[in-house]
Protein backbone atom coordinates (compact mmCIF):
# COMPACT_ATOMS: atom_id res chain seq x y z
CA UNK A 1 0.00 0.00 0.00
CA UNK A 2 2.98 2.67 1.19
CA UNK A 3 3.80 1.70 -2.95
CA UNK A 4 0.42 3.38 -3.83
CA UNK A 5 -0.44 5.75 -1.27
CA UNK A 6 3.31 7.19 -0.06
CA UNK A 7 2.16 6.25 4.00
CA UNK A 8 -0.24 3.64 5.01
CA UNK A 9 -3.34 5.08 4.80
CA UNK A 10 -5.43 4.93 7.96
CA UNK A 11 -8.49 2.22 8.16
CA UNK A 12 -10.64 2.48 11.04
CA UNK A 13 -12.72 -0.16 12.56
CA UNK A 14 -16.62 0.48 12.07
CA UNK A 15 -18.89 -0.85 14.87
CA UNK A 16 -22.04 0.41 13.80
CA UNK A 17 -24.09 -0.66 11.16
CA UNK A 18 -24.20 1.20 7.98
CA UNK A 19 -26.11 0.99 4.95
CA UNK A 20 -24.01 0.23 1.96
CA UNK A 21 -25.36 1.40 -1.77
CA UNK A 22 -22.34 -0.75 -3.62
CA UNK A 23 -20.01 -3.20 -2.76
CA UNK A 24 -16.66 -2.65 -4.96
CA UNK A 25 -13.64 -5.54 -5.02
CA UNK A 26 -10.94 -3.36 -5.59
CA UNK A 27 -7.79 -5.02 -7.59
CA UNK A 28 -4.98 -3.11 -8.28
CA UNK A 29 -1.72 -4.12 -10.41
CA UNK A 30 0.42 -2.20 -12.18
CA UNK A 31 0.21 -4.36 -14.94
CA UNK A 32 -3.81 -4.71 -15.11
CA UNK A 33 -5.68 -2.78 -17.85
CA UNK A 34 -8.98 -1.15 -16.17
CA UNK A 35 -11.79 -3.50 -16.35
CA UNK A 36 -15.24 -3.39 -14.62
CA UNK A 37 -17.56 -6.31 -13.95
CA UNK A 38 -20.40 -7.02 -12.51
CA UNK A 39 -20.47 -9.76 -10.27
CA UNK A 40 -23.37 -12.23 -9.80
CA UNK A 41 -24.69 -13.67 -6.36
CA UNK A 42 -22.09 -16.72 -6.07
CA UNK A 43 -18.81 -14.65 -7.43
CA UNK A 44 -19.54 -11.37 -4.26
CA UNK A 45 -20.10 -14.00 -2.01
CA UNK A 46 -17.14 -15.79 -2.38
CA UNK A 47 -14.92 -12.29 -2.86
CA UNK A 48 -16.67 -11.54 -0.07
CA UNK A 49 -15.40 -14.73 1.93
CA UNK A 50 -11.92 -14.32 0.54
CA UNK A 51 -11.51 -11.26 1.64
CA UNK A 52 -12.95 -11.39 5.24
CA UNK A 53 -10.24 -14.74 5.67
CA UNK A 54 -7.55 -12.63 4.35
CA UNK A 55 -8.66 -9.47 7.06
CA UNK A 56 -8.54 -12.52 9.74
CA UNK A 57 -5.33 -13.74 9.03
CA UNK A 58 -7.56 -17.25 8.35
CA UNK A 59 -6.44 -17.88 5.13
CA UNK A 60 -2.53 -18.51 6.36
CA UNK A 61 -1.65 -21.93 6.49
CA UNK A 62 1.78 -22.49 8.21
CA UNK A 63 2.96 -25.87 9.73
CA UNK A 64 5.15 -26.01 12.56
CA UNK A 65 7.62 -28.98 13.80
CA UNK A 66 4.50 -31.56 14.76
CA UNK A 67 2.98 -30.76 11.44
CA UNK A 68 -0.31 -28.80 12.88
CA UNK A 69 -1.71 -26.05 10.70
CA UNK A 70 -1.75 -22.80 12.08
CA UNK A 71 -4.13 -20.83 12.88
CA UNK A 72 -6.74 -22.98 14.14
CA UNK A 73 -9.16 -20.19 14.96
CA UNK A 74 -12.15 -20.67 13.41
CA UNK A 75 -14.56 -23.41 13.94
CA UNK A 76 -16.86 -25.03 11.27
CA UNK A 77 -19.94 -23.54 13.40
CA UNK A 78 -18.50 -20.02 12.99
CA UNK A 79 -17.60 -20.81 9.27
CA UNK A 80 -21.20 -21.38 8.15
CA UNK A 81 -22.40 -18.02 10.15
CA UNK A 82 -19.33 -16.13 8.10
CA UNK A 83 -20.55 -17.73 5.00
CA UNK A 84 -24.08 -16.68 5.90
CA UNK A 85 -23.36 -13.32 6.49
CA UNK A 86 -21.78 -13.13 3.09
CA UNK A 87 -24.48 -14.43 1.24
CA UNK A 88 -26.87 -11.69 2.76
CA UNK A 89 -24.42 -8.86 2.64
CA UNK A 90 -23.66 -9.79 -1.57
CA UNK A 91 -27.21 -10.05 -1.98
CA UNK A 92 -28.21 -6.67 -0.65
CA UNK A 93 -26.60 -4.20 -3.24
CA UNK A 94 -24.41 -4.14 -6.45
CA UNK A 95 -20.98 -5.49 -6.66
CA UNK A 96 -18.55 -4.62 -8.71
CA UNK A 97 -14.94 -6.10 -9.07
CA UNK A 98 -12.66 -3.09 -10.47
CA UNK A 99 -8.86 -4.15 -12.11
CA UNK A 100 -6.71 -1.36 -12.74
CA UNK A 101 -3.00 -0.05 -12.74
CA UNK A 102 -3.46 2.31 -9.65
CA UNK A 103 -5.88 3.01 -7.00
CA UNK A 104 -6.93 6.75 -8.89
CA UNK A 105 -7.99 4.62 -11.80
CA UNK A 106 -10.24 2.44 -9.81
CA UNK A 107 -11.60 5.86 -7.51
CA UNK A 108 -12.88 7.01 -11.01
CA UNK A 109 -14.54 3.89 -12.37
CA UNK A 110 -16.23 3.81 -8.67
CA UNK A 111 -17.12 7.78 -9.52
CA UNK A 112 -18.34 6.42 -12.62
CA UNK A 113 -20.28 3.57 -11.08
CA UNK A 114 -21.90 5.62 -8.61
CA UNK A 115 -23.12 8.18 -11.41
CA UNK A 116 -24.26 5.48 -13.37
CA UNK A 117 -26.54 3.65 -10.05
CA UNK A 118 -27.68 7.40 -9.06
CA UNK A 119 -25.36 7.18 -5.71
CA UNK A 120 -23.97 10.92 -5.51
């Protein structure tokens, strides 16, 4: 991000509930040519997953001397209410996936989106 952004930008935890008018999977390579996509029901919900593994560290698989994987964190119980909530949360607004080279070029497609969907 400091690659992007010159200092790590800040990203402060929300405990409230909002309402959210668009969902957008941002995907930034210097390499990517801009695309926008729709996604449908099954492709936000698994982005969705993904991403919320990755923000827990979950997704990490590192084996130590007896061979155990590591974290063990999660339990299946508490897998199917993640998976839950991303079903709902996909299913509640539009989702976009946005490639580009640098975070300004996906800022305006998601200025674009929003004028598009009525948002400002």
């Amino acid at each position: 991000m400091k690659m992007f952004f010159g200092d790590e930008p800040e990203m402060p935890m929300c405990y409230e509930p909002k309402q959210m008018d668009l969902a957008v999977m941002p995907c930034i390579d210097g390499w990517f040519k801009t695309d926008v996509k729709k996604m449908g029901q099954f492709e936000a919900s698994y982005q969705s997953y993904h991403s919320m593994m990755n923000f827990f560290g979950l997704n990490q698989l590192l084996c130590g001397k007896y061979g155990l994987a590591m974290p063990i964190v999660d339990t299946d119980a508490r897998r199917q209410d993640r998976a839950a909530f991303c079903a709902k949360y996909a299913a509640g607004r539009p989702y976009y996936m946005i490639r580009a080279k640098s975070p300004q070029l996906v800022f305006d497609e998601i200025d674009k989106l929003m004028e598009e969907l009525g948002l400002n």
